[in-house]
Protein backbone atom coordinates (compact mmCIF):
# COMPACT_ATOMS: atom_id res chain seq x y z
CA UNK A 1 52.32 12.10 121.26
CA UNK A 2 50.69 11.04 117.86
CA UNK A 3 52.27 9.56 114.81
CA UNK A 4 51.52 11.15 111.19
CA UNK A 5 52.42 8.74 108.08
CA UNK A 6 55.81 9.52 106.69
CA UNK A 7 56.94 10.57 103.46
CA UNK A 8 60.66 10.60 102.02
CA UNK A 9 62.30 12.87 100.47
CA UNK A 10 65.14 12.38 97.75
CA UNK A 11 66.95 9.24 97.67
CA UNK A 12 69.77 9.80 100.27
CA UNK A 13 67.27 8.75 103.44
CA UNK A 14 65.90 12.05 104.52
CA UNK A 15 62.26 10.57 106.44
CA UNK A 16 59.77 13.53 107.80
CA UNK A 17 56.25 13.82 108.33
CA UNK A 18 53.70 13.67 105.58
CA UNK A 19 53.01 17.02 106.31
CA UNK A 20 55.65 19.67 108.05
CA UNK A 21 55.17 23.24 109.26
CA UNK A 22 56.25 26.51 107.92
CA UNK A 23 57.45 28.74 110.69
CA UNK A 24 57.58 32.13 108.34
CA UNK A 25 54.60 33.19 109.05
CA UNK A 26 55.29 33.48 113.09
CA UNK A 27 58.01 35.87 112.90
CA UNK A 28 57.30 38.41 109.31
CA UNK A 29 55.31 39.15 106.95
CA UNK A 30 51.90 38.54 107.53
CA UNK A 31 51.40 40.86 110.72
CA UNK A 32 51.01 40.22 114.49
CA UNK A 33 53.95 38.55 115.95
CA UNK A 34 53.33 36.71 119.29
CA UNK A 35 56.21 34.77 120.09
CA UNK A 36 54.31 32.62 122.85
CA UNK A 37 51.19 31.42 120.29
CA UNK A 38 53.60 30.90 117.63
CA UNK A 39 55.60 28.57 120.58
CA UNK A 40 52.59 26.87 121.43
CA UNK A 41 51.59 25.99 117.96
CA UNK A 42 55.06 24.71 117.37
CA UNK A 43 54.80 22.64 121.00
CA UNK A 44 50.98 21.30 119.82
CA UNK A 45 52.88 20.53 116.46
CA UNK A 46 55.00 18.18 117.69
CA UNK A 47 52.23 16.57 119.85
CA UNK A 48 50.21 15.88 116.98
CA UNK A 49 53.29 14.05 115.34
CA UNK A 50 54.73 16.68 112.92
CA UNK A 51 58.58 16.40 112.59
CA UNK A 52 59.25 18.77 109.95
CA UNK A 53 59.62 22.52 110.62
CA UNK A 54 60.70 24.94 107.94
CA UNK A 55 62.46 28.38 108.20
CA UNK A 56 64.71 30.74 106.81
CA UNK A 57 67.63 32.87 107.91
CA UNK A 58 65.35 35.95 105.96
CA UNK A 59 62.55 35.28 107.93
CA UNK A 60 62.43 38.27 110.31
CA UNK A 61 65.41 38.60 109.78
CA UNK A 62 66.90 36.33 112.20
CA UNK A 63 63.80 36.24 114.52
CA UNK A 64 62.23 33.18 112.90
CA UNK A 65 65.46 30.90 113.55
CA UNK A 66 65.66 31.97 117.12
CA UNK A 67 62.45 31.16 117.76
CA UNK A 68 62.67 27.94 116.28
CA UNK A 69 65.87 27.66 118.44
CA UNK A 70 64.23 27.95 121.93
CA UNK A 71 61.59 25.61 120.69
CA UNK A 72 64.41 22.64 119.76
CA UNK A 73 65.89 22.93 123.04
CA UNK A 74 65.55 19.53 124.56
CA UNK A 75 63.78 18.19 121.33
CA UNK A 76 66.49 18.51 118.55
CA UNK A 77 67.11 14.32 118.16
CA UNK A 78 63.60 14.68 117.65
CA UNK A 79 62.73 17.48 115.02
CA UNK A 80 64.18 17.48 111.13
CA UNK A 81 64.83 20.78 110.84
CA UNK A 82 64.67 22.51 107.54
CA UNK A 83 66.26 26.28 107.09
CA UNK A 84 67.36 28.72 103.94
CA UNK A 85 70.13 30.85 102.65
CA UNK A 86 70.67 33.36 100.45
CA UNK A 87 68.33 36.29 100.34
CA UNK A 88 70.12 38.84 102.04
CA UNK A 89 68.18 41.94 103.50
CA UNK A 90 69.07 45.55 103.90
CA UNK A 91 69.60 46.07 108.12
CA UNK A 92 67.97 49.80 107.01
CA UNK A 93 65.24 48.79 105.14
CA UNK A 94 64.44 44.84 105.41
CA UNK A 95 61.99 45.75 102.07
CA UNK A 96 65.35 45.81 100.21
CA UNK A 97 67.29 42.26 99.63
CA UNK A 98 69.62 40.84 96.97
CA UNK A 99 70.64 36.93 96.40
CA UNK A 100 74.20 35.59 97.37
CA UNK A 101 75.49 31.97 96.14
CA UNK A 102 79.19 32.67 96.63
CA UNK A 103 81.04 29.83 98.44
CA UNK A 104 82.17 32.07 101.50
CA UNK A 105 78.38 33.22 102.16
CA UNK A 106 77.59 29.54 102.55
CA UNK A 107 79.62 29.11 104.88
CA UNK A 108 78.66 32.01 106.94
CA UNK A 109 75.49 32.01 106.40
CA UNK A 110 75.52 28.19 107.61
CA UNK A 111 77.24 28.84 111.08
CA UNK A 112 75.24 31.87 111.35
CA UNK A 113 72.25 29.66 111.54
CA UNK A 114 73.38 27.01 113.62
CA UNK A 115 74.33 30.02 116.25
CA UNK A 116 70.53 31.05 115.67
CA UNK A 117 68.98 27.60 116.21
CA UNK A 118 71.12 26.35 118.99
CA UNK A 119 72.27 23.51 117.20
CA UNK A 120 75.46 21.91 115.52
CA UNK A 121 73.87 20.32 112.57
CA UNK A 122 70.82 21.69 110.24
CA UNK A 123 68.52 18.11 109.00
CA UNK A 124 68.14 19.97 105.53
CA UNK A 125 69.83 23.07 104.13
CA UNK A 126 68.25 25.09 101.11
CA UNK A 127 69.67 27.56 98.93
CA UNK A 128 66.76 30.16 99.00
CA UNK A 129 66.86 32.04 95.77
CA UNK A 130 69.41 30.84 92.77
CA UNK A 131 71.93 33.55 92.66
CA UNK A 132 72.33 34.13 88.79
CA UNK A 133 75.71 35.84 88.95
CA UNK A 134 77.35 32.61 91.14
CA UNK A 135 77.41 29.07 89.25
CA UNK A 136 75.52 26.75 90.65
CA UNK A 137 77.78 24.48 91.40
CA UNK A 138 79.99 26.51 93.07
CA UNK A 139 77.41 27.36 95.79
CA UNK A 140 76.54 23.46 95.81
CA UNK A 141 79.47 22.85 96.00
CA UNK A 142 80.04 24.87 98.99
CA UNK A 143 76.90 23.02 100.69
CA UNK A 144 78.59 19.75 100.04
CA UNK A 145 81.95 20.42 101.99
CA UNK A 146 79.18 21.67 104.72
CA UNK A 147 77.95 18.00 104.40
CA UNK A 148 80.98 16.89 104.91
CA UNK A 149 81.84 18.29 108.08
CA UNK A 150 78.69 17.30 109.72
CA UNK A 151 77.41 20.65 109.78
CA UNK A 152 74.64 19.67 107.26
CA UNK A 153 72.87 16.10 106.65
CA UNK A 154 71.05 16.96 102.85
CA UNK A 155 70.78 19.54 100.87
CA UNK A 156 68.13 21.43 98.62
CA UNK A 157 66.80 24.46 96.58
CA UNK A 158 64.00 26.31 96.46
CA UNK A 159 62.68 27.88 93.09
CA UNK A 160 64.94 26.67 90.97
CA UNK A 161 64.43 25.81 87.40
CA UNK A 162 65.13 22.58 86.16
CA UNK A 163 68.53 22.97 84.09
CA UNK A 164 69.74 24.59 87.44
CA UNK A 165 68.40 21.25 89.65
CA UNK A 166 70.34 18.88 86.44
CA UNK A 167 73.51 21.10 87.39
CA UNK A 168 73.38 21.15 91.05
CA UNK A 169 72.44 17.26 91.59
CA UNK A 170 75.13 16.60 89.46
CA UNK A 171 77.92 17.75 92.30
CA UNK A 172 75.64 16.64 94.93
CA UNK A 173 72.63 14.65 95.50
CA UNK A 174 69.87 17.30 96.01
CA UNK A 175 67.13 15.54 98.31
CA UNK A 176 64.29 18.16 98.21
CA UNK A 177 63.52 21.22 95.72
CA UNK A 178 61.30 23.55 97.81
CA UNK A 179 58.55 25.55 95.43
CA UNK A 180 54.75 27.22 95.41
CA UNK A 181 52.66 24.76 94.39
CA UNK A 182 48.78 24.05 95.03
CA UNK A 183 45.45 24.34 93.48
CA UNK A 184 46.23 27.89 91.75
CA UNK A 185 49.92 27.34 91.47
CA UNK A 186 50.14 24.71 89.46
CA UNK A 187 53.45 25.80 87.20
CA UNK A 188 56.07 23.49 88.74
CA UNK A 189 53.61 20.30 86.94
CA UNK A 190 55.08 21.59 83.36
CA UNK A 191 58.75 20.84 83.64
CA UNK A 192 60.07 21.19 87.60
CA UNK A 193 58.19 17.94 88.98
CA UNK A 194 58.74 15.54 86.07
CA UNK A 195 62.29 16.46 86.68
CA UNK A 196 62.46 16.08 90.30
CA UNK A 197 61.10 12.61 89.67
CA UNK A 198 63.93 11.47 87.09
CA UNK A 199 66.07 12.50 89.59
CA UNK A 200 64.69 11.17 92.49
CA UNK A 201 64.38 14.69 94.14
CA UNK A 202 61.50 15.11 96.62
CA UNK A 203 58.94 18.03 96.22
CA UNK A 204 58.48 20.14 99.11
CA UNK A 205 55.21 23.00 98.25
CA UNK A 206 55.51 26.23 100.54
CA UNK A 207 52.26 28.50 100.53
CA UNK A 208 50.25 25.33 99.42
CA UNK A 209 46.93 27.21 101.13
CA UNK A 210 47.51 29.92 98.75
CA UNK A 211 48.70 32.31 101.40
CA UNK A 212 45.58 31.65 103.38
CA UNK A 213 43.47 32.46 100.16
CA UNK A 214 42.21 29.04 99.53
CA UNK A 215 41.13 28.34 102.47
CA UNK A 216 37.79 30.72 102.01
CA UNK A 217 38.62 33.11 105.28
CA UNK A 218 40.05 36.13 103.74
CA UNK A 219 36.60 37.18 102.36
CA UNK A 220 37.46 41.17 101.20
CA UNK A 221 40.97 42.75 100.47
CA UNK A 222 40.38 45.05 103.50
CA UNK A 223 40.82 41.56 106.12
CA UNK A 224 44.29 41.87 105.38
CA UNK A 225 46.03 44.10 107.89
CA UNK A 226 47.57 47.22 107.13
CA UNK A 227 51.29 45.64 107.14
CA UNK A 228 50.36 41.88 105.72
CA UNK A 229 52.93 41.94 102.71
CA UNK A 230 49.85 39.96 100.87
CA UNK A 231 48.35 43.65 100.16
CA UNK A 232 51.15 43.94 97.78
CA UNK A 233 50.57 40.60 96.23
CA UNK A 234 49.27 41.07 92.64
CA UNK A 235 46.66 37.58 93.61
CA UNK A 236 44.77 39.58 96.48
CA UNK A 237 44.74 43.35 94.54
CA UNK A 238 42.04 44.89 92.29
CA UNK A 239 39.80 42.24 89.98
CA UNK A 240 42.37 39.65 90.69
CA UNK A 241 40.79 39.50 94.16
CA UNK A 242 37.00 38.93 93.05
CA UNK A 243 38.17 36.05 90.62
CA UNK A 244 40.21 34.38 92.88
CA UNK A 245 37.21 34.61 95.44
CA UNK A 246 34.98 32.97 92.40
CA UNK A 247 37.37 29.86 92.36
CA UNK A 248 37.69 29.69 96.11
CA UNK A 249 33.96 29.71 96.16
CA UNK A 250 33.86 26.72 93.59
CA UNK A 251 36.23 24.99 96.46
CA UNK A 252 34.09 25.51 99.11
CA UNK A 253 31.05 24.05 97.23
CA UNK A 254 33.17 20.58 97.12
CA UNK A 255 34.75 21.03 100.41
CA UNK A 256 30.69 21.32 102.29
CA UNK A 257 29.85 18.18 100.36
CA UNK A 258 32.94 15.93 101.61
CA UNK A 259 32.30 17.92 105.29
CA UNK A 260 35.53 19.26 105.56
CA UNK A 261 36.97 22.56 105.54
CA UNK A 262 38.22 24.49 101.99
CA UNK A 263 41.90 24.40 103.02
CA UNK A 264 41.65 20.97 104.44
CA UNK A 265 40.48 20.07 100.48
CA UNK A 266 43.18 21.99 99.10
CA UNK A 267 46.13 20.34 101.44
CA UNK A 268 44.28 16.81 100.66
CA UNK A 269 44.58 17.72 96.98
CA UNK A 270 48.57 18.39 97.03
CA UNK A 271 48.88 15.67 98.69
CA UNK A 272 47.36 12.79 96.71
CA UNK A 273 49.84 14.11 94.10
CA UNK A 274 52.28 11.79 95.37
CA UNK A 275 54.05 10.25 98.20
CA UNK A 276 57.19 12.25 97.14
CA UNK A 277 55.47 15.40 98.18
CA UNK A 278 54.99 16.76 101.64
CA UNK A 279 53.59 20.63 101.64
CA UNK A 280 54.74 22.86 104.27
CA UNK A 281 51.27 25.03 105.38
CA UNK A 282 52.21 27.91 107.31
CA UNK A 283 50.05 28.61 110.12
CA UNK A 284 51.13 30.79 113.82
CA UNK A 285 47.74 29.57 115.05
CA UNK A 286 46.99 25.95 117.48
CA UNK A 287 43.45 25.94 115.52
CA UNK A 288 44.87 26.35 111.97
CA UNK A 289 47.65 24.07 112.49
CA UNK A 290 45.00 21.20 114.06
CA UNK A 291 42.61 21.83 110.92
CA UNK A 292 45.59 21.27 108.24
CA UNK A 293 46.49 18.10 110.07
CA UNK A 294 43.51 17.07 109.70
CA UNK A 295 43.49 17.28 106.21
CA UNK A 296 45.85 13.91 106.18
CA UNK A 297 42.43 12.29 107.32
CA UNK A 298 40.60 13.96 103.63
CA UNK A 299 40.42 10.94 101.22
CA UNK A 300 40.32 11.70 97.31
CA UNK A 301 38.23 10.11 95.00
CA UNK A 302 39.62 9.63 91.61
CA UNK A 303 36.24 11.35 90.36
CA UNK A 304 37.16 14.39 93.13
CA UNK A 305 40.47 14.73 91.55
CA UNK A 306 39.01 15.10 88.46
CA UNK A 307 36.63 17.50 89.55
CA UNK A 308 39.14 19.76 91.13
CA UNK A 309 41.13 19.50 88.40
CA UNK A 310 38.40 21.34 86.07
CA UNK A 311 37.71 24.31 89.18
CA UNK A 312 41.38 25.06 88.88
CA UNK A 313 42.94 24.13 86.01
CA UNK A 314 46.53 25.40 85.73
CA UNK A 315 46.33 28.89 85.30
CA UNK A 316 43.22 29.38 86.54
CA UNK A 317 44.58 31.82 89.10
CA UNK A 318 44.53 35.61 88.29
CA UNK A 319 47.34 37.10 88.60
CA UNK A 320 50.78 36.33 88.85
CA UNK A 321 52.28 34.96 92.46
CA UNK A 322 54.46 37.55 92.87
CA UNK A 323 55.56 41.37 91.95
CA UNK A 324 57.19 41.64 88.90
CA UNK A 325 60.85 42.08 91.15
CA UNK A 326 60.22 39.30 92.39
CA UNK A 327 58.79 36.85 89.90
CA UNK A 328 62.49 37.49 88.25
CA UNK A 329 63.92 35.37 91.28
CA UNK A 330 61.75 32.57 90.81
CA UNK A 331 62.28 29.20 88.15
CA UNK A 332 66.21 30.13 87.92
């Protein structure tokens, strides 16, 4: 079994992998579930000396953290083990969901998991979505008796904007904020991050690959399958698609000169943005998961940082990163 360099997040001793795993993408949304590759790349994860896996209660629903759950058996002392709250979906129609902070979810929602994943504590708990019609810190609150009882071991959010992260640290250290952030997702660099640093909250980018976009292998919108939620993505629809292509191009060009792959450039790039920051690339696939380890391997020059910097500026994305429904869930 390997050893990756290790990161840390927040300042309450939570140590994982300078690069973890997001499990979404083996159970919904992006079409073709096969629970026995998604197992394997989870298995060949661990060889390589990944310790962090990601999921959700939402992913599926359900399926994701039962997956995850056959995988830990045997392994748990051995995995930090990362899962979400809080978006609730319709059992009729999974395309429905609404957000739910309240104290009593938590707690449901917590043992719920833990049922799911075979386990009696979770390494890192995250409120999914803010809930804007539950304070804050009530629903923190709620996490922190979790702590407490040994259900829990630290705590996060994900998308959350940073008055809400002041609020919420303030009843309980928050180790890790969990956000979209990479080469054409650049908001969280404004306000979120320099806030997570004064607090000494770690960084933790989902979908730093661009949902597979920047890694130059989705080539036309028709690649996507018939089902792959991305379709519905305003990045991957009409012109959007042809000028995100241009800047994935640009990418590329860099990415042939250094000999490595586009996405392996794009992971290398989030992560020379600091040793508080450890992305999450999802991948159900041994052979994507061995090329984003690999990208640990990618130096940076200071003059390739630069240059990156001017191919994708913030903003330089077209389109926004998600529907307008759901951009209203986001920075809250």
């Amino acid at each position: 079994m390997n050893t990756l360099p290790s990161r840390t997040l927040g300042r309450q001793g939570l140590t994982v992998s300078a690069l973890g795993l997001g499990c979404m993408g083996m159970s919904d949304f992006y079409a073709g579930r096969d629970d026995a590759e998604s197992l394997r790349t989870l298995h060949r994860a661990q060889e390589l000396g990944v310790t962090f896996f990601d999921t959700a209660d939402m992913y599926g629903p359900f399926k994701n953290e039962e997956l995850l759950g056959r995988f830990l058996q045997g392994r748990r002392a051995e995995v930090v083990l990362a899962t979400k709250f809080g978006i609730q979906r319709d059992p009729q129609d999974p395309a429905r969901r609404g957000v739910n902070g309240r104290p009593e979810y938590v707690r449901q929602a917590c043992e719920a998991s833990l049922r799911r994943l075979g386990t009696d504590y979770i390494d890192l708990y995250y409120q999914h979505r803010v809930d804007p019609h539950t304070p804050i810190e009530e629903t923190v609150g709620a996490m922190s008796r979790l702590v407490e009882e040994g259900k829990v071991r630290f705590l996060g959010l994900s998308e959350a904007a940073p008055d809400t992260l002041r609020r919420a640290h303030a009843v309980h250290p928050i180790s890790a904020l969990q956000s979209e952030y990479s080469l054409w997702s650049r908001d969280p660099e404004d306000a979120v991050l320099p806030v997570c640093r004064e607090l000494g909250i770690g960084f933790v980018p989902y979908s730093p690959l661009g949902r597979g976009f920047l890694t130059g292998q989705i080539k036309r919108f028709e690649d996507l399958a018939a089902d792959d939620y991305r379709r519905f993505t305003p990045r991957f629809q009409g012109d959007n698609f042809q000028k995100n292509l241009d800047l994935v191009t640009r990418i590329g060009e860099l990415a042939a000169e250094k000999a490595c792959t586009p996405g392996q450039l794009a992971l290398a790039w989030v992560l020379s943005q600091g040793d508080d920051i450890v992305p999450i690339p999802g991948t159900k696939r041994v052979s994507y998961l061995e090329e984003n380890v690999a990208a640990l391997r990618v130096p940076l020059t200071p003059a390739e940082r630069r240059r990156l910097d001017e191919i994708a500026p913030q903003g330089a994305a077209a389109g926004p990163r998600y529907p307008a429904e759901m951009m209203q869930s986001v920075n809250r």
